[in-house]
PDB file of N, CA and C in Angstrom:
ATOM      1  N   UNK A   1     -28.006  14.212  -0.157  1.00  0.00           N
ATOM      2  CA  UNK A   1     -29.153  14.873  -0.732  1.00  0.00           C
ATOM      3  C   UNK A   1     -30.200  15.069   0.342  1.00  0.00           C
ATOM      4  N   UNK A   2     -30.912  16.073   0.652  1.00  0.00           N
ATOM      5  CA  UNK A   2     -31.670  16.972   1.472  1.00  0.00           C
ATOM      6  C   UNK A   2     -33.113  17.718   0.861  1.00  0.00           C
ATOM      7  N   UNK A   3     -33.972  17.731   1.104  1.00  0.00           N
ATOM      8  CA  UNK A   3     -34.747  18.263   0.672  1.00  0.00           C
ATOM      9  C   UNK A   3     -35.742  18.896   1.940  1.00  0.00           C
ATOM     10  N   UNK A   4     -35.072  19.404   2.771  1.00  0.00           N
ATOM     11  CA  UNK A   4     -35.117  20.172   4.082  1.00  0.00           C
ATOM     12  C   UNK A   4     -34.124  21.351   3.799  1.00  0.00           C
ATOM     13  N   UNK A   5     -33.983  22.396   3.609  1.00  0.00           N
ATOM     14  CA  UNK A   5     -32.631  23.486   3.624  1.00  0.00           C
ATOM     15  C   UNK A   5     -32.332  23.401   5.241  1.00  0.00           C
ATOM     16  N   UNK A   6     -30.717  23.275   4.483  1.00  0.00           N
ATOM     17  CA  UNK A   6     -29.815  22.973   5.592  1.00  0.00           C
ATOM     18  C   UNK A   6     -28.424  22.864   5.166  1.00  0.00           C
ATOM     19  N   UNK A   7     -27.830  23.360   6.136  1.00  0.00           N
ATOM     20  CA  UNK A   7     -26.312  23.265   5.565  1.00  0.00           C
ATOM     21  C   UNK A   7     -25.173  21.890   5.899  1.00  0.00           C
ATOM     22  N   UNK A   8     -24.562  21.534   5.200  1.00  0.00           N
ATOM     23  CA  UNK A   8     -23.410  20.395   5.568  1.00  0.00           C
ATOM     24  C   UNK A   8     -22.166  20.802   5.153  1.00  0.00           C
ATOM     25  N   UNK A   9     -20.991  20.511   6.036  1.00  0.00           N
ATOM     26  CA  UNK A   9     -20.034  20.869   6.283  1.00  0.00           C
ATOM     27  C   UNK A   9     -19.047  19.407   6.588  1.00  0.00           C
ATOM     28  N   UNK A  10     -18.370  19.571   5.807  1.00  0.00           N
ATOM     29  CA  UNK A  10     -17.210  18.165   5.709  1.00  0.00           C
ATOM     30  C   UNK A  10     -16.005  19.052   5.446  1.00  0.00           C
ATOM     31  N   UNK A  11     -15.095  18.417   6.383  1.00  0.00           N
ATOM     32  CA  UNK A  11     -13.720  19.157   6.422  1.00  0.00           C
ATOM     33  C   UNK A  11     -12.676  18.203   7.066  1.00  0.00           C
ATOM     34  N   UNK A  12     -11.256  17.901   6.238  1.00  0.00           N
ATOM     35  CA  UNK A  12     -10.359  17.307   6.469  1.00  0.00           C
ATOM     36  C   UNK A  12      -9.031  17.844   6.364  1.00  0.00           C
ATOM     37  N   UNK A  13      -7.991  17.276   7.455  1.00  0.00           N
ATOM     38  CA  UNK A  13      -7.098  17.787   7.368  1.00  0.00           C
ATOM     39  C   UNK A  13      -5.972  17.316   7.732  1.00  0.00           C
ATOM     40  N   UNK A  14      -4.772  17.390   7.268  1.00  0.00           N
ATOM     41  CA  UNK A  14      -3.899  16.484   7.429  1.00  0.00           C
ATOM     42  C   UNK A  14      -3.069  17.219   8.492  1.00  0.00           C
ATOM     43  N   UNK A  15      -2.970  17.087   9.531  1.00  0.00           N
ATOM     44  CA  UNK A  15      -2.539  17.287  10.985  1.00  0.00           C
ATOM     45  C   UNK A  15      -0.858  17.344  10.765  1.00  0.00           C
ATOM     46  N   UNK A  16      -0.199  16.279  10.718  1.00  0.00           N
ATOM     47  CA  UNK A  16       1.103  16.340  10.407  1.00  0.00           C
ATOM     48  C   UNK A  16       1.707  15.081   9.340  1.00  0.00           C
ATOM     49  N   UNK A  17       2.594  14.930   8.844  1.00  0.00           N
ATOM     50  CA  UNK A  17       3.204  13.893   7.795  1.00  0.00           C
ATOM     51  C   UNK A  17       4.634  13.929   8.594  1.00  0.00           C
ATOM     52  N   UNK A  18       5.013  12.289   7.936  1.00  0.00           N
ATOM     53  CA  UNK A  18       6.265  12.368   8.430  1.00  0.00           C
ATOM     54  C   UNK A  18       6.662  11.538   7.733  1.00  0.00           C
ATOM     55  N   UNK A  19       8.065  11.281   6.762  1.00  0.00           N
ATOM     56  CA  UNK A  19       8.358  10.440   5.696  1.00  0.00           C
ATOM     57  C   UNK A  19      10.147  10.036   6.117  1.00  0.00           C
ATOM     58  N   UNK A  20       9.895   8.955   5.606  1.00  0.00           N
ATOM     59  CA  UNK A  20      11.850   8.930   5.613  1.00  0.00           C
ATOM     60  C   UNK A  20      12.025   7.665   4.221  1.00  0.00           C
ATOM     61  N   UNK A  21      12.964   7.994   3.488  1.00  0.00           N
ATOM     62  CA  UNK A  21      13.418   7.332   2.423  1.00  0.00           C
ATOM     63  C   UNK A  21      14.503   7.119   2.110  1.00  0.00           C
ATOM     64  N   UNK A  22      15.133   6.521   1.317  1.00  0.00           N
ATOM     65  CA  UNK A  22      16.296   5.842   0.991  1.00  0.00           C
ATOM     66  C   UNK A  22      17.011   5.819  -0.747  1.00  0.00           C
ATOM     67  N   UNK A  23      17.522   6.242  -0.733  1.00  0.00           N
ATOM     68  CA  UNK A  23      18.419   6.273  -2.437  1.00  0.00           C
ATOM     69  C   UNK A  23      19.119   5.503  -3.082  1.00  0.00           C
ATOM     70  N   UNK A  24      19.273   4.989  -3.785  1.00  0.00           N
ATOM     71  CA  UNK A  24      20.145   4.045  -4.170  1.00  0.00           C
ATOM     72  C   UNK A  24      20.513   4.000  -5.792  1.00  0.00           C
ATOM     73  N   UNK A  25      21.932   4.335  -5.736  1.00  0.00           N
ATOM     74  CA  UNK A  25      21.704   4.794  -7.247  1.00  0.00           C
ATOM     75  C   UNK A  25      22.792   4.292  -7.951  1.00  0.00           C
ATOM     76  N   UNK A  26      23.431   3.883  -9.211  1.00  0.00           N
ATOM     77  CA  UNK A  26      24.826   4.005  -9.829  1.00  0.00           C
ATOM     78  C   UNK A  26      25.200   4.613 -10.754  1.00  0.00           C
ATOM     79  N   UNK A  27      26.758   4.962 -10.763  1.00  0.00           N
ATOM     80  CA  UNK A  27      27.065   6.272 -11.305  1.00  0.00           C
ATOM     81  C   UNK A  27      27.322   5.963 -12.920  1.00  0.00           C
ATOM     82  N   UNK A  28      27.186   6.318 -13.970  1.00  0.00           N
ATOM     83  CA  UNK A  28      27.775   5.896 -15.005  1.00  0.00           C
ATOM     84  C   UNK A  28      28.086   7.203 -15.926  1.00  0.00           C
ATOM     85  N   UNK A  29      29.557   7.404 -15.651  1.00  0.00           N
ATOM     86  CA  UNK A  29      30.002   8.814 -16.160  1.00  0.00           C
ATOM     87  C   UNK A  29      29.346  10.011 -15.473  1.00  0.00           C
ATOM     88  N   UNK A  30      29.483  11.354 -16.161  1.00  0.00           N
ATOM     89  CA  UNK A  30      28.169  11.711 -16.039  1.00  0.00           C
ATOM     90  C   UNK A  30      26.706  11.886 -15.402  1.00  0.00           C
ATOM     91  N   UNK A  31      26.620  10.487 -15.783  1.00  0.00           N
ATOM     92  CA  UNK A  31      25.445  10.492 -15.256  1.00  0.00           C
ATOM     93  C   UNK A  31      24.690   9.670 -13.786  1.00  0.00           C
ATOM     94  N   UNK A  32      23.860   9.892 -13.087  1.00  0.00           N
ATOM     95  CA  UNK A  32      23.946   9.078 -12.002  1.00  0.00           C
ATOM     96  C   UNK A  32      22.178   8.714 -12.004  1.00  0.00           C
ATOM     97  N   UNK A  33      21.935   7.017 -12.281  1.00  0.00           N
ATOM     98  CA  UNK A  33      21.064   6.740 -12.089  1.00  0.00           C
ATOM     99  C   UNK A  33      20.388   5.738 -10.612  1.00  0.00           C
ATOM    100  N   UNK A  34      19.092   6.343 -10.148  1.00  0.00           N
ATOM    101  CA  UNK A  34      18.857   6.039  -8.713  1.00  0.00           C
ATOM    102  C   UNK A  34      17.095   5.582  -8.907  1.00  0.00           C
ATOM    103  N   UNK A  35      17.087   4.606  -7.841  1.00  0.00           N
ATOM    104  CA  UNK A  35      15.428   4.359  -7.172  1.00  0.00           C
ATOM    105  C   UNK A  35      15.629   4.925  -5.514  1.00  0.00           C
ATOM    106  N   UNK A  36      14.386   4.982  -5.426  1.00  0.00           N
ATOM    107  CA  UNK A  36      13.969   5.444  -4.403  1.00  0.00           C
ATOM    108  C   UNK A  36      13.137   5.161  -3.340  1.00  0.00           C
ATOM    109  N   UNK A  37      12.992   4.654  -2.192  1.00  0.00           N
ATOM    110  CA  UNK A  37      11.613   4.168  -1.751  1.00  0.00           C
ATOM    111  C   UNK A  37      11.942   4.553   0.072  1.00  0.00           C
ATOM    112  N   UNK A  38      10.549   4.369   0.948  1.00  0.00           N
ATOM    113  CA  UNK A  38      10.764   4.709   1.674  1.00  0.00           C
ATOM    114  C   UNK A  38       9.277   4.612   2.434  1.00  0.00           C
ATOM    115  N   UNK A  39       8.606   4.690   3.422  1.00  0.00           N
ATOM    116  CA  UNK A  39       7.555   5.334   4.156  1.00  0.00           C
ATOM    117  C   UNK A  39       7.034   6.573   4.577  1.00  0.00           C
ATOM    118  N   UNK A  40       5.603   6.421   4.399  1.00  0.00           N
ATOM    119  CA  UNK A  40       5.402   7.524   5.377  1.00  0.00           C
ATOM    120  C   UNK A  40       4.053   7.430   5.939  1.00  0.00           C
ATOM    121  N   UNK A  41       3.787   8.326   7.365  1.00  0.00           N
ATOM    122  CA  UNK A  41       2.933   8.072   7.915  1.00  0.00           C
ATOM    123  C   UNK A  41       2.338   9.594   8.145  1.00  0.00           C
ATOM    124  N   UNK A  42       1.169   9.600   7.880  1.00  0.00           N
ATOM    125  CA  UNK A  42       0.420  10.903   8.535  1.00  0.00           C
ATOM    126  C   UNK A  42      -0.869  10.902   9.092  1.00  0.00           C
ATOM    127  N   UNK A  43      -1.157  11.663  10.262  1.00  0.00           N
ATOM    128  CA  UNK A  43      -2.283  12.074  11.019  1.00  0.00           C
ATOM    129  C   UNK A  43      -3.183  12.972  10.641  1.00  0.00           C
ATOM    130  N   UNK A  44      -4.797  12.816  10.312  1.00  0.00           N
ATOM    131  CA  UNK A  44      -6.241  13.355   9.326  1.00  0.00           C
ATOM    132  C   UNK A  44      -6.825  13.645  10.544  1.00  0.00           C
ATOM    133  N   UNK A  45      -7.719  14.897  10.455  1.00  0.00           N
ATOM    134  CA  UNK A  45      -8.865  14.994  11.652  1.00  0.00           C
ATOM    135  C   UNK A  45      -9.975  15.091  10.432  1.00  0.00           C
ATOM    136  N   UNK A  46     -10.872  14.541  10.423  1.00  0.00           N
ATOM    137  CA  UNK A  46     -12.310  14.514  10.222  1.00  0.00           C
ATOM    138  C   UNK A  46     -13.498  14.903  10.823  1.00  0.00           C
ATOM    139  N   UNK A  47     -14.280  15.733  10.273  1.00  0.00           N
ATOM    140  CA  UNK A  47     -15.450  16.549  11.555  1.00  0.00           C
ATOM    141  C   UNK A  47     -16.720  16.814  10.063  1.00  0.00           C
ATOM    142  N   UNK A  48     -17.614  16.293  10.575  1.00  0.00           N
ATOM    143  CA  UNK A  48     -18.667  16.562   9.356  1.00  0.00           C
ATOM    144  C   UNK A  48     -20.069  17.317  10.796  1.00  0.00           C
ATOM    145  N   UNK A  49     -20.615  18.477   9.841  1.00  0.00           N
ATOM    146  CA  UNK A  49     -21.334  19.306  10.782  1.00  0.00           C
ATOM    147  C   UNK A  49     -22.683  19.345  10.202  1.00  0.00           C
ATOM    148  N   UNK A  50     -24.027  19.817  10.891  1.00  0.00           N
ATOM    149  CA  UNK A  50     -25.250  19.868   9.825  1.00  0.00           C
ATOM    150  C   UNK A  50     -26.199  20.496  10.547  1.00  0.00           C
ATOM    151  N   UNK A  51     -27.025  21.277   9.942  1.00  0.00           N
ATOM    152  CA  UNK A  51     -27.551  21.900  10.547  1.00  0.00           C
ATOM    153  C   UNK A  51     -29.146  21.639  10.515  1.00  0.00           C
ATOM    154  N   UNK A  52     -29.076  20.672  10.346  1.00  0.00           N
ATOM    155  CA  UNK A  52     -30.031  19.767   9.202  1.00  0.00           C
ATOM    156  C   UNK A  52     -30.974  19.005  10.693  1.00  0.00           C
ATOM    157  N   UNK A  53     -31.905  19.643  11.148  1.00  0.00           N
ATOM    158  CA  UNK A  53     -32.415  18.943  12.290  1.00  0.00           C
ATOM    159  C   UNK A  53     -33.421  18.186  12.003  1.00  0.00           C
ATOM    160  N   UNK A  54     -34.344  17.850  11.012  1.00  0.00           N
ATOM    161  CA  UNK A  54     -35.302  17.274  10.790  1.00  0.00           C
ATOM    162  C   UNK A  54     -34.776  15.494  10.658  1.00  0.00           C
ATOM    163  N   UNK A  55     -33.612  15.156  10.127  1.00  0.00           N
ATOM    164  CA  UNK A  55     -33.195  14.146  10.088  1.00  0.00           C
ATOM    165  C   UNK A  55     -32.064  14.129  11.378  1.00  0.00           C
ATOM    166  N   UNK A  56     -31.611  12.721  11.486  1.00  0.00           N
ATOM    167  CA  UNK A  56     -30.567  12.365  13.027  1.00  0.00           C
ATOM    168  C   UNK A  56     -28.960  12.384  12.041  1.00  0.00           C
ATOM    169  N   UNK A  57     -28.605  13.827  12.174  1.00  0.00           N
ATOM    170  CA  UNK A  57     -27.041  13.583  11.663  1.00  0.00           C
ATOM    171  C   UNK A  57     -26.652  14.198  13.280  1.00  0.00           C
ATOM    172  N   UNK A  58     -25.742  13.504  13.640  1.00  0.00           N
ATOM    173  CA  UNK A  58     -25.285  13.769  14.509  1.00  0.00           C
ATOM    174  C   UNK A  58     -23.506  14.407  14.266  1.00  0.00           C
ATOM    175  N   UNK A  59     -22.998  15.723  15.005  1.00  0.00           N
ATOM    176  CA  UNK A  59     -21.741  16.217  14.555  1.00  0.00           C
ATOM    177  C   UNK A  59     -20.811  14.749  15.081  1.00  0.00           C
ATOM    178  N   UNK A  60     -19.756  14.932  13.865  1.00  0.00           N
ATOM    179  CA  UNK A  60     -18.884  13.777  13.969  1.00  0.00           C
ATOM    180  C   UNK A  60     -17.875  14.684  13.971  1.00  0.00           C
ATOM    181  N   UNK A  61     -16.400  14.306  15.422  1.00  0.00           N
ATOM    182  CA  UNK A  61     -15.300  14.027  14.949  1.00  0.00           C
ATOM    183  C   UNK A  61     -14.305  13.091  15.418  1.00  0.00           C
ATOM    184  N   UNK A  62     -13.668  12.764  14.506  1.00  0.00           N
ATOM    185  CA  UNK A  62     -12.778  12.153  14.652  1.00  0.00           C
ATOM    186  C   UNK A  62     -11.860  12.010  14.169  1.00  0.00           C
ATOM    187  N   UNK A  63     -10.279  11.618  14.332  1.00  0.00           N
ATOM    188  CA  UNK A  63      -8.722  11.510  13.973  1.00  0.00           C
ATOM    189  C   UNK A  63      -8.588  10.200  13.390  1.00  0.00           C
ATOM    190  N   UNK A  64      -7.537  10.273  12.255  1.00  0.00           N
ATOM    191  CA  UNK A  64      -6.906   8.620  11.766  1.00  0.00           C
ATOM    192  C   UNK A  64      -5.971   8.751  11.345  1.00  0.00           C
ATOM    193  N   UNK A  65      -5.346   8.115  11.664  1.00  0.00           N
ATOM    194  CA  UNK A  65      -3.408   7.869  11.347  1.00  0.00           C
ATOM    195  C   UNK A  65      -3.663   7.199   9.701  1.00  0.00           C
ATOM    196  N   UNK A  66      -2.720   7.440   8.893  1.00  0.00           N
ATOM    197  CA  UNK A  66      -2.636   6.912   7.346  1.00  0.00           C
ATOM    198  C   UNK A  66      -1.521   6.231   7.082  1.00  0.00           C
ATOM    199  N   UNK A  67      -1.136   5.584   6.855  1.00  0.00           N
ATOM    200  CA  UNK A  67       0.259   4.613   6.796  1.00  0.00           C
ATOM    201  C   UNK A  67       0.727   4.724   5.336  1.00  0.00           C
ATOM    202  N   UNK A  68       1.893   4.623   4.895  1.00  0.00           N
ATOM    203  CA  UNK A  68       1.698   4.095   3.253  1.00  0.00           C
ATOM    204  C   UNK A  68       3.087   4.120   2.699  1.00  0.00           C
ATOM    205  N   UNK A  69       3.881   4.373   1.541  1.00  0.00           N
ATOM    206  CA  UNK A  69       4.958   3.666   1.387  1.00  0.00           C
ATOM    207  C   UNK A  69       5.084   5.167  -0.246  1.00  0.00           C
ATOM    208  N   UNK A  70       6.395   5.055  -0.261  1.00  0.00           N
ATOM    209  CA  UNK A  70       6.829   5.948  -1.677  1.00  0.00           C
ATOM    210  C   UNK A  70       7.625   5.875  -2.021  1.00  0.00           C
ATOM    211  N   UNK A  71       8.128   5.892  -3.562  1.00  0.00           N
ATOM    212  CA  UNK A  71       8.997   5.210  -4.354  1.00  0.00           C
ATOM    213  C   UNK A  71       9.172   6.009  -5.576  1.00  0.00           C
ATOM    214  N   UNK A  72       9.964   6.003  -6.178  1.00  0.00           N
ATOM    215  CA  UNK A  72      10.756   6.602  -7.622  1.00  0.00           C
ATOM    216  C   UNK A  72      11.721   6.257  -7.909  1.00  0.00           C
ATOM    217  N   UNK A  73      11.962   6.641  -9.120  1.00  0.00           N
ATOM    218  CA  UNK A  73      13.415   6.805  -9.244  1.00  0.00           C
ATOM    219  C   UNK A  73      13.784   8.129 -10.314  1.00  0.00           C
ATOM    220  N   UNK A  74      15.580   8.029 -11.453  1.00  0.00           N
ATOM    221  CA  UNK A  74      15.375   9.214 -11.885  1.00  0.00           C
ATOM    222  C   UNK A  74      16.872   9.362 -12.748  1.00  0.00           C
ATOM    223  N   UNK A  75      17.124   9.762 -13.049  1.00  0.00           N
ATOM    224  CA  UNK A  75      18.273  10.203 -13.476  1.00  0.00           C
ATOM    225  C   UNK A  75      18.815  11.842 -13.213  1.00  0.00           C
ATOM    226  N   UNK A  76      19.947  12.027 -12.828  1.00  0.00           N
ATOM    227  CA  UNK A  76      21.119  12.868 -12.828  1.00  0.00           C
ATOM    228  C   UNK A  76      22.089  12.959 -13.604  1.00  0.00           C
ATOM    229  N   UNK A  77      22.178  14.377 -13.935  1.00  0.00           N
ATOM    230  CA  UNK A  77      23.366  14.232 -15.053  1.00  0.00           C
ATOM    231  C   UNK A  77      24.340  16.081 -14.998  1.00  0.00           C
ATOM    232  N   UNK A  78      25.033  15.253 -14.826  1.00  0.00           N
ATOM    233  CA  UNK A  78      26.411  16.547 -14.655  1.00  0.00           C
ATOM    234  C   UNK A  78      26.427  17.362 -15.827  1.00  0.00           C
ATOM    235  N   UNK A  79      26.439  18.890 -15.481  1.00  0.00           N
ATOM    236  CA  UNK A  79      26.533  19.637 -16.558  1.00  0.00           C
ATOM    237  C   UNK A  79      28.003  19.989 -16.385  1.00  0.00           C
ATOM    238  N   UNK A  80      28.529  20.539 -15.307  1.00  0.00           N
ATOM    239  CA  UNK A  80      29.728  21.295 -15.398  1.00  0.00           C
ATOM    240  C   UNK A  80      30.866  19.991 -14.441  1.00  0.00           C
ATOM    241  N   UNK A  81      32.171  20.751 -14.948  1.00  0.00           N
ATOM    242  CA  UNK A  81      33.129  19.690 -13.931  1.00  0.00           C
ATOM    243  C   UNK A  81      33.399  19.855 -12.628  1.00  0.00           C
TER     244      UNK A  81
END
Protein backbone atom coordinates (compact mmCIF):
# COMPACT_ATOMS: atom_id res chain seq x y z
CA UNK A 1 0.00 0.00 0.00
CA UNK A 2 1.29 3.48 -1.36
CA UNK A 3 -0.11 6.60 -1.10
CA UNK A 4 2.57 8.28 -3.42
CA UNK A 5 1.42 7.11 -7.26
CA UNK A 6 3.69 4.73 -8.37
CA UNK A 7 3.90 1.63 -10.02
CA UNK A 8 4.97 -2.05 -8.62
CA UNK A 9 5.81 -4.82 -10.55
CA UNK A 10 6.28 -8.49 -9.14
CA UNK A 11 6.99 -11.18 -11.57
CA UNK A 12 7.85 -14.90 -11.28
CA UNK A 13 8.87 -17.54 -13.21
CA UNK A 14 9.58 -20.92 -13.33
CA UNK A 15 12.87 -21.19 -15.39
CA UNK A 16 12.90 -24.96 -15.87
CA UNK A 17 11.29 -28.26 -13.94
CA UNK A 18 12.59 -31.49 -13.95
CA UNK A 19 10.71 -34.62 -12.45
CA UNK A 20 11.37 -38.36 -12.48
CA UNK A 21 8.91 -40.98 -10.96
CA UNK A 22 8.22 -44.42 -10.46
CA UNK A 23 5.01 -46.86 -10.92
CA UNK A 24 4.14 -49.57 -9.23
CA UNK A 25 1.13 -51.31 -9.82
CA UNK A 26 -0.84 -54.94 -9.78
CA UNK A 27 -2.69 -56.45 -12.35
CA UNK A 28 -6.06 -57.94 -11.47
CA UNK A 29 -7.79 -59.14 -14.69
CA UNK A 30 -8.65 -56.40 -16.56
CA UNK A 31 -7.80 -54.20 -14.57
CA UNK A 32 -4.43 -52.72 -13.45
CA UNK A 33 -4.10 -50.95 -10.20
CA UNK A 34 -0.88 -48.54 -9.46
CA UNK A 35 0.77 -45.72 -6.95
CA UNK A 36 2.97 -43.47 -7.96
CA UNK A 37 5.66 -41.27 -6.49
CA UNK A 38 8.70 -39.65 -7.41
CA UNK A 39 10.61 -36.02 -7.24
CA UNK A 40 10.97 -33.03 -8.61
CA UNK A 41 13.02 -30.09 -8.69
CA UNK A 42 12.59 -26.66 -10.34
CA UNK A 43 14.39 -23.29 -10.87
CA UNK A 44 12.06 -19.54 -10.05
CA UNK A 45 13.59 -16.11 -10.99
CA UNK A 46 12.06 -13.41 -8.86
CA UNK A 47 12.48 -9.56 -9.72
CA UNK A 48 10.09 -7.04 -7.96
CA UNK A 49 10.44 -3.34 -9.66
CA UNK A 50 9.02 0.25 -8.38
CA UNK A 51 8.93 3.23 -9.43
CA UNK A 52 8.03 4.46 -6.25
CA UNK A 53 11.00 6.94 -5.26
CA UNK A 54 9.78 8.68 -2.29
CA UNK A 55 10.18 5.50 -0.19
CA UNK A 56 13.73 3.02 -0.32
CA UNK A 57 12.39 -0.02 -2.50
CA UNK A 58 15.21 -1.02 -4.00
CA UNK A 59 14.88 -3.36 -7.60
CA UNK A 60 15.26 -6.96 -6.44
CA UNK A 61 16.44 -9.95 -8.31
CA UNK A 62 16.91 -12.99 -7.58
CA UNK A 63 16.80 -17.05 -8.47
CA UNK A 64 15.67 -20.18 -6.13
CA UNK A 65 15.80 -23.72 -6.76
CA UNK A 66 12.31 -25.53 -5.31
CA UNK A 67 12.69 -29.11 -4.29
CA UNK A 68 9.58 -31.29 -3.61
CA UNK A 69 8.21 -34.78 -4.10
CA UNK A 70 4.80 -36.25 -6.18
CA UNK A 71 2.65 -39.01 -5.79
CA UNK A 72 -0.71 -40.73 -6.99
CA UNK A 73 -2.08 -43.40 -7.86
CA UNK A 74 -5.11 -44.83 -10.18
CA UNK A 75 -6.66 -47.42 -11.86
CA UNK A 76 -6.54 -48.93 -15.51
CA UNK A 77 -8.85 -50.92 -17.11
CA UNK A 78 -8.85 -52.79 -20.47
CA UNK A 79 -11.53 -52.15 -22.84
CA UNK A 80 -10.61 -54.25 -25.85
CA UNK A 81 -8.45 -57.65 -26.11
Amino acid sequence: YSTTPASYTFERKLENLAAIRARLGYAMGPALVYGTAGGASGEMSNQFFSSNTVNSFDATINDDQADGYQAGGGIEYRLAG
